[in-house]
N, C-alpha and C. Protein backbone atom coordinates (compact mmCIF):
# COMPACT_ATOMS: atom_id res chain seq x y z
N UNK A 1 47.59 -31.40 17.65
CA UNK A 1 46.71 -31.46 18.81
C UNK A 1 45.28 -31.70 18.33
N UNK A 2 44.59 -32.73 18.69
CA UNK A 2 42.97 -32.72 18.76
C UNK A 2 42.18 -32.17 19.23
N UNK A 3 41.16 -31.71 18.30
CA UNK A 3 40.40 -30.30 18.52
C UNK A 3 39.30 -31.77 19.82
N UNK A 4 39.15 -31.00 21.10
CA UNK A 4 37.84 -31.29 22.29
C UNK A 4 36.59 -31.31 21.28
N UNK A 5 35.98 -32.16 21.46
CA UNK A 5 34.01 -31.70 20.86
C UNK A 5 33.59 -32.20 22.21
N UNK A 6 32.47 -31.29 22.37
CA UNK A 6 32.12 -31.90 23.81
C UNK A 6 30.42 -32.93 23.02
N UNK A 7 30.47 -33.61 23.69
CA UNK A 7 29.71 -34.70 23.43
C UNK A 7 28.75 -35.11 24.01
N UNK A 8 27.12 -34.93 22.58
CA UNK A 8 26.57 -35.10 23.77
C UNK A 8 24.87 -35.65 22.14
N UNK A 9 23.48 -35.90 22.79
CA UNK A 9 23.04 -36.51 22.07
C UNK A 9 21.98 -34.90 21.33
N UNK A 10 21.53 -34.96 20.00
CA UNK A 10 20.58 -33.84 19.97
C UNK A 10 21.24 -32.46 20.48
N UNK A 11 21.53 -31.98 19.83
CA UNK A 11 22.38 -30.42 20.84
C UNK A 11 21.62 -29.50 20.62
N UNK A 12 20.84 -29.38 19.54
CA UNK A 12 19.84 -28.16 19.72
C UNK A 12 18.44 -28.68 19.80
N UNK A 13 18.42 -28.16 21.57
CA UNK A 13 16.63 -28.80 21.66
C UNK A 13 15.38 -27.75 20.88
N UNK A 14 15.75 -26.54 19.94
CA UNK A 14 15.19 -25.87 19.61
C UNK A 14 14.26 -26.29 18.56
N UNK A 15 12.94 -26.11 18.46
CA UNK A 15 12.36 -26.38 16.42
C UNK A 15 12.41 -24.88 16.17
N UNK A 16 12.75 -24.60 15.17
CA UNK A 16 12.60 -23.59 14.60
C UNK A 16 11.55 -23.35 13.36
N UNK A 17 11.02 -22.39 13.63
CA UNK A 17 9.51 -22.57 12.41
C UNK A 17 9.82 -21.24 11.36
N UNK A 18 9.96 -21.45 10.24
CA UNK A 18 10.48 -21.23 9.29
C UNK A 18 8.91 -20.70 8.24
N UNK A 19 7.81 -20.05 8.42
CA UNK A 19 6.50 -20.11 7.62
C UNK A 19 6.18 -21.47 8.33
N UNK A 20 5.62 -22.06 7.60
CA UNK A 20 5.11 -23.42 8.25
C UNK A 20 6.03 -24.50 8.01
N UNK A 21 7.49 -24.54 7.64
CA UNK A 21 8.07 -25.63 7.96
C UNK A 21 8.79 -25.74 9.32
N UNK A 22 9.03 -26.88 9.62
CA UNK A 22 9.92 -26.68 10.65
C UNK A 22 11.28 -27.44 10.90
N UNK A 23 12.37 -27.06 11.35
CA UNK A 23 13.84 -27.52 11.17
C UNK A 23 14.80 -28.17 13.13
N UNK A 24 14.90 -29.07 12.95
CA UNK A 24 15.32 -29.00 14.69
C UNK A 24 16.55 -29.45 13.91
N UNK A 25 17.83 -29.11 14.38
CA UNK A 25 19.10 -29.53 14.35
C UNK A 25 19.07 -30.58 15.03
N UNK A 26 20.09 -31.59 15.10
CA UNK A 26 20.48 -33.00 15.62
C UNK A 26 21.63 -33.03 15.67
N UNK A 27 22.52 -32.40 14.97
CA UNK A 27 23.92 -32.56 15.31
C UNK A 27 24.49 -31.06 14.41
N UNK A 28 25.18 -30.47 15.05
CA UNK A 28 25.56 -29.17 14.82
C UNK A 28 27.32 -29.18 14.37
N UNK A 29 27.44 -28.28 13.63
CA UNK A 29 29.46 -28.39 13.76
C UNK A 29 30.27 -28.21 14.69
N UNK A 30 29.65 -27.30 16.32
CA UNK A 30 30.66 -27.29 16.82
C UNK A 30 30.54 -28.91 17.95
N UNK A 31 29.45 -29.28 17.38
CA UNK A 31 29.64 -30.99 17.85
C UNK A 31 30.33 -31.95 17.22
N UNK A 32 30.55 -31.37 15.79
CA UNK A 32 31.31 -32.39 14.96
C UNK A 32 32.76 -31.73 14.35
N UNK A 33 33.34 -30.72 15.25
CA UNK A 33 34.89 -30.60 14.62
C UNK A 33 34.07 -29.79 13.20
N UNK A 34 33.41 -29.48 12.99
CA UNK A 34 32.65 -28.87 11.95
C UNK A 34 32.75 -30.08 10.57
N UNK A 35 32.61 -31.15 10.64
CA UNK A 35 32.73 -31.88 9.53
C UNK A 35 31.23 -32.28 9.07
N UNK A 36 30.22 -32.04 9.85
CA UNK A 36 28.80 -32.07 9.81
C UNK A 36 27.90 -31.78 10.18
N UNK A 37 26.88 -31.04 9.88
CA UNK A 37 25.53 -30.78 10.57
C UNK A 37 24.40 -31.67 10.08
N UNK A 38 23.66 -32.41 11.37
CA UNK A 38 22.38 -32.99 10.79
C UNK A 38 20.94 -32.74 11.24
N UNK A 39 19.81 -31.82 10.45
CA UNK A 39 18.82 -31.54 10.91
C UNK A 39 17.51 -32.58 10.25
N UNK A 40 16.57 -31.81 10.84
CA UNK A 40 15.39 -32.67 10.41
C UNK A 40 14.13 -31.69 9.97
N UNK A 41 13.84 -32.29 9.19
CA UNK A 41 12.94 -30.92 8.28
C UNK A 41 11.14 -31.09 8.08
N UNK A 42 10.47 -30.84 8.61
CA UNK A 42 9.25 -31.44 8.40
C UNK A 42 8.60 -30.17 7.46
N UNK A 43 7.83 -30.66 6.62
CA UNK A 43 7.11 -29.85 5.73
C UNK A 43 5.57 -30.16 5.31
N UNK A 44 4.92 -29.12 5.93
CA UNK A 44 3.43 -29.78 5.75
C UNK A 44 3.46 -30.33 4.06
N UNK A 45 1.83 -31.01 4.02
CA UNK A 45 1.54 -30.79 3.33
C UNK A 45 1.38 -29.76 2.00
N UNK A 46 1.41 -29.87 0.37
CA UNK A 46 0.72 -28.85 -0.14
C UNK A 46 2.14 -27.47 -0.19
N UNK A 47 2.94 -27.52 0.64
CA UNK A 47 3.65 -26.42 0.91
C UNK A 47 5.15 -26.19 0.07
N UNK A 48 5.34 -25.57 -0.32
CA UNK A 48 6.52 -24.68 -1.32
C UNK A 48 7.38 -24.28 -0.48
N UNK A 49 8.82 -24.47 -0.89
CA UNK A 49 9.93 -23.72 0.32
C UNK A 49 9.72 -22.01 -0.26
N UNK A 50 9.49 -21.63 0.83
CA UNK A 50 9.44 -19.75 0.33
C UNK A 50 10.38 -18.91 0.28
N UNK A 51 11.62 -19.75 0.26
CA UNK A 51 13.12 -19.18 -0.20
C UNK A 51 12.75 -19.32 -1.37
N UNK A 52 14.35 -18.43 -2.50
CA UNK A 52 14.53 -18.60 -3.27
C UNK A 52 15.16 -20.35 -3.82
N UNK A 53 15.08 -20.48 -4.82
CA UNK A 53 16.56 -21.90 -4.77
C UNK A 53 17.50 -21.23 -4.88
N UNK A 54 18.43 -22.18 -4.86
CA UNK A 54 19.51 -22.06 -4.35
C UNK A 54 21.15 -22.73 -4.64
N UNK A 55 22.40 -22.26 -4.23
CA UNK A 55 23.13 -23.27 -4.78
C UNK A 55 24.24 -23.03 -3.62
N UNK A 56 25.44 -23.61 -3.09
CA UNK A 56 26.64 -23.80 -2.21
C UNK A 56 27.66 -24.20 -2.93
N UNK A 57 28.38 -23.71 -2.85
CA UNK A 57 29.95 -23.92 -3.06
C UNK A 57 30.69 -24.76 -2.15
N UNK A 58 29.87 -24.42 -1.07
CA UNK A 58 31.56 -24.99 0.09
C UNK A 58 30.81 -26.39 0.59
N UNK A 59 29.80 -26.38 0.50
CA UNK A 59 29.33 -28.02 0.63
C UNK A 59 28.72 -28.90 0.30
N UNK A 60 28.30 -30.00 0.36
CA UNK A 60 27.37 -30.77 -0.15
C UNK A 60 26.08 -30.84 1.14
N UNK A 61 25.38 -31.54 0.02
CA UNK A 61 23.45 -31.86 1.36
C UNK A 61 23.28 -32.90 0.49
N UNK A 62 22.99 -33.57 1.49
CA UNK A 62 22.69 -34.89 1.63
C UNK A 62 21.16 -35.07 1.81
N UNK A 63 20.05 -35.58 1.16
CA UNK A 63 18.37 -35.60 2.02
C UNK A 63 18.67 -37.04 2.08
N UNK A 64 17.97 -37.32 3.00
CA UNK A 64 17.31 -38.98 3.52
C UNK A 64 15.52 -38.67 3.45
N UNK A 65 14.99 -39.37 2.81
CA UNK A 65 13.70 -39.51 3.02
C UNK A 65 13.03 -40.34 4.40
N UNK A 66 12.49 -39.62 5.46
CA UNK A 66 11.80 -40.90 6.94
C UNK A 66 10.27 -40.88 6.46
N UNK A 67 9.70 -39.52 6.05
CA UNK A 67 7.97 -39.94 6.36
C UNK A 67 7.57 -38.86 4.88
N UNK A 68 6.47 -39.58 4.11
CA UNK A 68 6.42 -38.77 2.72
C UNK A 68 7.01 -38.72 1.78
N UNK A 69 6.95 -37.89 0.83
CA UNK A 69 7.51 -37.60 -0.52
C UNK A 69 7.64 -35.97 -0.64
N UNK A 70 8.99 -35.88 -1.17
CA UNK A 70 9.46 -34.41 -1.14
C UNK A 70 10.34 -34.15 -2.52
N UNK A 71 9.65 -33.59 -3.01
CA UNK A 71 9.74 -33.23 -4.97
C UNK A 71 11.11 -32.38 -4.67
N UNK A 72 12.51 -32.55 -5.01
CA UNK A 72 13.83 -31.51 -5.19
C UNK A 72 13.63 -31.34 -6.94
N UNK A 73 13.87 -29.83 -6.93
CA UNK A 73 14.34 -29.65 -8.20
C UNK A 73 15.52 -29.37 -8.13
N UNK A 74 16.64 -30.12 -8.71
CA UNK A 74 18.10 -30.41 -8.74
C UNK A 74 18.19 -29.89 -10.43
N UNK A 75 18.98 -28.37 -10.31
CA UNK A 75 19.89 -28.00 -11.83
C UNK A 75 18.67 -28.36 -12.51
N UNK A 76 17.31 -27.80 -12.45
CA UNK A 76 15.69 -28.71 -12.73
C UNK A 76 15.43 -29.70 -13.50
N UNK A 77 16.38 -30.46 -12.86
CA UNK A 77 15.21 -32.05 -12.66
C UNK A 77 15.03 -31.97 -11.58
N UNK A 78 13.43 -32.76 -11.40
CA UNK A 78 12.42 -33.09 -10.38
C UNK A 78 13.16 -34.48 -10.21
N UNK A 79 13.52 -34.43 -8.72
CA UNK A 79 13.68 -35.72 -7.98
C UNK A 79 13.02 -36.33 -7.10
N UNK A 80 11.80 -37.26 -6.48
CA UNK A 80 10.98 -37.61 -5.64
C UNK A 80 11.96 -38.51 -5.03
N UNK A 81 12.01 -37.73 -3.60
CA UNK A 81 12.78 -38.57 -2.22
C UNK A 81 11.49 -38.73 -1.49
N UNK A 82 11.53 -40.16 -1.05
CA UNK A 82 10.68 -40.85 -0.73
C UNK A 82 11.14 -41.64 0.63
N UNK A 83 10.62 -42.28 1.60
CA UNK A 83 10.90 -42.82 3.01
C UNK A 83 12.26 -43.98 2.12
N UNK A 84 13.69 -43.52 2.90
CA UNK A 84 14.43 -44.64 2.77
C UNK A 84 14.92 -44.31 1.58
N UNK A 85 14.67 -43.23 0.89
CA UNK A 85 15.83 -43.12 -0.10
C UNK A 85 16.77 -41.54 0.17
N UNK A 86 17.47 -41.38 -0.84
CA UNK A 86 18.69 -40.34 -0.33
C UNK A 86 19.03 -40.00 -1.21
N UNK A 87 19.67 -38.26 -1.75
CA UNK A 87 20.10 -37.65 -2.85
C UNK A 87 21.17 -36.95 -2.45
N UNK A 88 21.90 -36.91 -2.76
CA UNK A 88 23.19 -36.17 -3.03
C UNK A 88 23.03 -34.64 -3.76
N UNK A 89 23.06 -33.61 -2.98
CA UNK A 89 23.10 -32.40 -4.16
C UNK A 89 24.59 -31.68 -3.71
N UNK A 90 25.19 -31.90 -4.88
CA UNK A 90 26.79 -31.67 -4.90
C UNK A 90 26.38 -29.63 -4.68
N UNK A 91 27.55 -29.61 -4.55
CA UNK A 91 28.32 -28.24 -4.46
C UNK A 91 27.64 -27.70 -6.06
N UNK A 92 27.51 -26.53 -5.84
CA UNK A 92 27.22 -25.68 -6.96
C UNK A 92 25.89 -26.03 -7.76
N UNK A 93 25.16 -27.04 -7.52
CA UNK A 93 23.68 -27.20 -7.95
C UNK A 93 22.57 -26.46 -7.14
N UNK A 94 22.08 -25.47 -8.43
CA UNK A 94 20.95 -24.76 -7.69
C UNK A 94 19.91 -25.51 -7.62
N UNK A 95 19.00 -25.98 -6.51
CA UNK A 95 18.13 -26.66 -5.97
C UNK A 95 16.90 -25.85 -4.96
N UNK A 96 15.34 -26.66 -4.89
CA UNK A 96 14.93 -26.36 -4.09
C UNK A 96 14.01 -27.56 -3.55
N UNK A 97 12.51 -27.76 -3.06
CA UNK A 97 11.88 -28.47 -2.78
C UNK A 97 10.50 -28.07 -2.77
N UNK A 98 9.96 -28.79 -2.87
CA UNK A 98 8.22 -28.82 -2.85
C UNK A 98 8.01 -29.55 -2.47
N UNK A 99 6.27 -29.95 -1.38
CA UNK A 99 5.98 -31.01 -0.93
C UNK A 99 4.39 -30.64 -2.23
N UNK A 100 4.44 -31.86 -3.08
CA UNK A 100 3.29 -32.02 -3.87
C UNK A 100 2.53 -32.23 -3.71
N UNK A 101 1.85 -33.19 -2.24
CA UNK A 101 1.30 -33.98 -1.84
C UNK A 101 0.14 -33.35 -0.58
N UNK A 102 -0.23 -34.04 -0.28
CA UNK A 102 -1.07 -33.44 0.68
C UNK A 102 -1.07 -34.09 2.31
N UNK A 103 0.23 -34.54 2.06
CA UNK A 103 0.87 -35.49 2.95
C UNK A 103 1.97 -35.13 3.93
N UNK A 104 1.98 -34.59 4.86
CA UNK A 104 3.27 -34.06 5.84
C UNK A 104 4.19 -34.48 5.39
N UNK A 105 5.68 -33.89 5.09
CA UNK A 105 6.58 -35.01 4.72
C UNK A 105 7.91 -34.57 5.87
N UNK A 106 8.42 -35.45 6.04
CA UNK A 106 9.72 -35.42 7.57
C UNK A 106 11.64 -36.03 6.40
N UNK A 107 11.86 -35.17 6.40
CA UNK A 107 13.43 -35.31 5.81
C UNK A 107 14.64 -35.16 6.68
N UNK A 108 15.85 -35.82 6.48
CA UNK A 108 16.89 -35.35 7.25
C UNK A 108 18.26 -34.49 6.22
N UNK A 109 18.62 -34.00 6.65
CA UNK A 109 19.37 -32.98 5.78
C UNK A 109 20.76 -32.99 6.56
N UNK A 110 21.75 -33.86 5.75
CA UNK A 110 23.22 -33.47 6.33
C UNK A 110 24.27 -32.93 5.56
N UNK A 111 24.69 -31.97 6.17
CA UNK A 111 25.12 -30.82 5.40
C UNK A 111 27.30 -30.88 5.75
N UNK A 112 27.99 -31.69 4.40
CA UNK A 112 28.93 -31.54 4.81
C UNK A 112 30.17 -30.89 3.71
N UNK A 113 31.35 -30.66 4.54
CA UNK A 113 30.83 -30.28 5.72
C UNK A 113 30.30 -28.92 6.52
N UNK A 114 30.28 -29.04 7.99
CA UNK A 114 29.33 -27.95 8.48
C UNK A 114 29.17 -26.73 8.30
N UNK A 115 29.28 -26.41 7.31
CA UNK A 115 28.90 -24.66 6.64
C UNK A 115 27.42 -23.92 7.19
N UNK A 116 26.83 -24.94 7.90
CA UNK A 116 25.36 -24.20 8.06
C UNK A 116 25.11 -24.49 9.55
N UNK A 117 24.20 -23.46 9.95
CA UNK A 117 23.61 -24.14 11.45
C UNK A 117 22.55 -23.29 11.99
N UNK A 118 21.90 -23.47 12.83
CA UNK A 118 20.94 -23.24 13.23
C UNK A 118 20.61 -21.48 13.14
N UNK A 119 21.65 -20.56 13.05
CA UNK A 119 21.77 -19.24 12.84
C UNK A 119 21.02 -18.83 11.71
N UNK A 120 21.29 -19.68 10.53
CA UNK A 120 20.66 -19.38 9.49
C UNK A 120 19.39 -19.09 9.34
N UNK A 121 18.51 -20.23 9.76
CA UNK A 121 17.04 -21.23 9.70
C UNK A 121 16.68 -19.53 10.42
N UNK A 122 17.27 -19.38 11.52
CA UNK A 122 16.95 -18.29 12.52
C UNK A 122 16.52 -17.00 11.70
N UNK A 123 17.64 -16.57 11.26
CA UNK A 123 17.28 -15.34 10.27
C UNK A 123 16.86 -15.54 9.31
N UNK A 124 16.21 -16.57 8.25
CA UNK A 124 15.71 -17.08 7.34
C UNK A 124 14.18 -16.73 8.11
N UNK A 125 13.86 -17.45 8.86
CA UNK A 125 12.40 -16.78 9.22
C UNK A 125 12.18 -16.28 9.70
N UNK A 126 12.74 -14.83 10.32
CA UNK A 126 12.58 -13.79 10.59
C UNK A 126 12.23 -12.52 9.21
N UNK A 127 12.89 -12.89 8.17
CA UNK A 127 12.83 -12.39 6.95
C UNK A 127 11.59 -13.15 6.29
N UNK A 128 11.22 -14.31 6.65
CA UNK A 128 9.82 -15.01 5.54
C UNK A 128 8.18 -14.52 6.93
N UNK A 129 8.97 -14.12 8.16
CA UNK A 129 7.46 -14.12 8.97
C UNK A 129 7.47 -12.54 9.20
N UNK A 130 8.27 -11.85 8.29
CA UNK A 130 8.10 -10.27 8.07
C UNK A 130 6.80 -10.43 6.91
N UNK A 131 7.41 -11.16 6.08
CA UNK A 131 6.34 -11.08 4.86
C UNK A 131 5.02 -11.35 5.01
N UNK A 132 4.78 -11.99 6.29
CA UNK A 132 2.93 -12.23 6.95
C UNK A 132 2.19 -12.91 5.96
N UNK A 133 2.96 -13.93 5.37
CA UNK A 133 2.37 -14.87 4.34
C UNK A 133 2.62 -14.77 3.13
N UNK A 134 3.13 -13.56 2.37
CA UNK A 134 3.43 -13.45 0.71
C UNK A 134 5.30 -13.20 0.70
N UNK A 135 5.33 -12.88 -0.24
CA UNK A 135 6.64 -13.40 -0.59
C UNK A 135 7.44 -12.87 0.09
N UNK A 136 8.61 -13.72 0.16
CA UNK A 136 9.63 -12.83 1.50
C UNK A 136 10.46 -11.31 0.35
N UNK A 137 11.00 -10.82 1.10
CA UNK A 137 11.43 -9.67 0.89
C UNK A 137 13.15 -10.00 0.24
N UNK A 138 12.98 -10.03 -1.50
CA UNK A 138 14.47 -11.14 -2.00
C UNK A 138 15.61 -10.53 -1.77
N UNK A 139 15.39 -9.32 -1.75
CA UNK A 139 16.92 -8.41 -1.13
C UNK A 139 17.64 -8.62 0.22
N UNK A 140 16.69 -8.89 1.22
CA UNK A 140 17.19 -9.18 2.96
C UNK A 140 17.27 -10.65 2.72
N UNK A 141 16.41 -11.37 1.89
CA UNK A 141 16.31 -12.72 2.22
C UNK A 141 18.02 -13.24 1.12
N UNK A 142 18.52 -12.43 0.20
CA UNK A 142 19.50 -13.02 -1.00
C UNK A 142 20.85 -12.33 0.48
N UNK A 143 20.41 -11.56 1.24
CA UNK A 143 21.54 -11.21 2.03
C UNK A 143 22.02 -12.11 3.35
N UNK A 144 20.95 -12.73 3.92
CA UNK A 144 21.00 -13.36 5.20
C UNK A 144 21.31 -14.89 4.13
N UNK A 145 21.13 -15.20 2.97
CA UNK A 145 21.29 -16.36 2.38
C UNK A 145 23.04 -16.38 1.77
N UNK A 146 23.72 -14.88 1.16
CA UNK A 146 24.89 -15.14 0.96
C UNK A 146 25.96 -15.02 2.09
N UNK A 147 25.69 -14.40 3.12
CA UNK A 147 26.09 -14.47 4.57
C UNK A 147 26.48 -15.34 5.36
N UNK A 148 25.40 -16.59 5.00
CA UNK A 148 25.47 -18.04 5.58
C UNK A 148 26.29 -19.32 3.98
N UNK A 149 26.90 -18.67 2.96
CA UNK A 149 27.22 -19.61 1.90
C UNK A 149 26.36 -19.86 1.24
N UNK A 150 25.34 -19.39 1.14
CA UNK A 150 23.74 -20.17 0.03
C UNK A 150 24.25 -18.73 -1.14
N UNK A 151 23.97 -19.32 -2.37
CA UNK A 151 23.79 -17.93 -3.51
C UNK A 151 22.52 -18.39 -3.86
N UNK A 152 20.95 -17.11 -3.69
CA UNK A 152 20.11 -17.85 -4.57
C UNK A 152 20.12 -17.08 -5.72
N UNK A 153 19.20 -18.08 -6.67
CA UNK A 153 19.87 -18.41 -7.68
C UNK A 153 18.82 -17.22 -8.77
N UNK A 154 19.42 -16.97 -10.03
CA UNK A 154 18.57 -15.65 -10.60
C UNK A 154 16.97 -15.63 -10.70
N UNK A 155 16.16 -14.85 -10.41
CA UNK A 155 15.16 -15.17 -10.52
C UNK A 155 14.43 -15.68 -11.95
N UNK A 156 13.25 -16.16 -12.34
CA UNK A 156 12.83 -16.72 -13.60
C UNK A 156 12.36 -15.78 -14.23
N UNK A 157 12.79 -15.58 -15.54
CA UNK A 157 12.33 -14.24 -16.33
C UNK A 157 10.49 -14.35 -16.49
């Protein structure tokens, strides 16, 4: 029997603000039979993801570069995704991002398949806008991160 998706364009009209990035979903899993989620990620200028990095087991992420340059450290190498290009970060590579620049940068992030969704982003900044600007709190934040499939990754001696 074929699983129903009900069908429809954009399913979460929400942005979610994350510190100063911000994340709107575009296509969620229970829109896609769970075979994909696709969000969109804008990151000021100047700005550091204030998670830990990170790594997944159960899926891959996909970035597309639309507006800017957005530095991934992939297993650390530095990768510059740029408008129109795209990286692959397989399963089990701990990764994160930086925007270097002083330049807004706009990414799309598809995550397959759909292991993640908008729940996360949710309790992710609830735990980074406790911290009122300094570092999030790594014990609630390594818990709401292995909860959702993320392991982050040991901290740097």
């Amino acid at each position: 029997m074929q699983q129903m998706i009900d069908l429809c364009v954009n399913p979460a009209d929400e942005t979610i603000h994350i510190g100063p990035l911000r994340v709107r979903f575009l296509l969620t899993g229970e829109h896609s039979a769970n075979t994909i989620a696709v969000f969109e990620v804008v990151v000021p200028g100047s700005q550091r993801l204030n998670a830990p990095a990170h790594s997944h087991d159960h899926y891959e992420e996909t970035i597309y570069g639309v507006e800017g340059v957005l530095t991934w450290t992939v297993d650390g190498k530095q990768i510059d995704v740029g408008p129109g290009e795209a990286l692959c970060i397989p399963r089990g590579a701990v990764h994160r991002f930086d925007n270097n620049t002083t330049q807004d940068v706009k990414v799309l992030c598809a995550v397959t398949p759909a292991a993640i969704g908008p729940q996360y982003f949710r309790e992710a900044a609830e735990v980074i806008d406790a911290a009122a600007g300094g570092p999030p709190d790594r014990a609630r934040m390594a818990e709401v991160m292995l909860r959702h499939g993320l392991t982050p990754a040991a901290p740097k001696a």
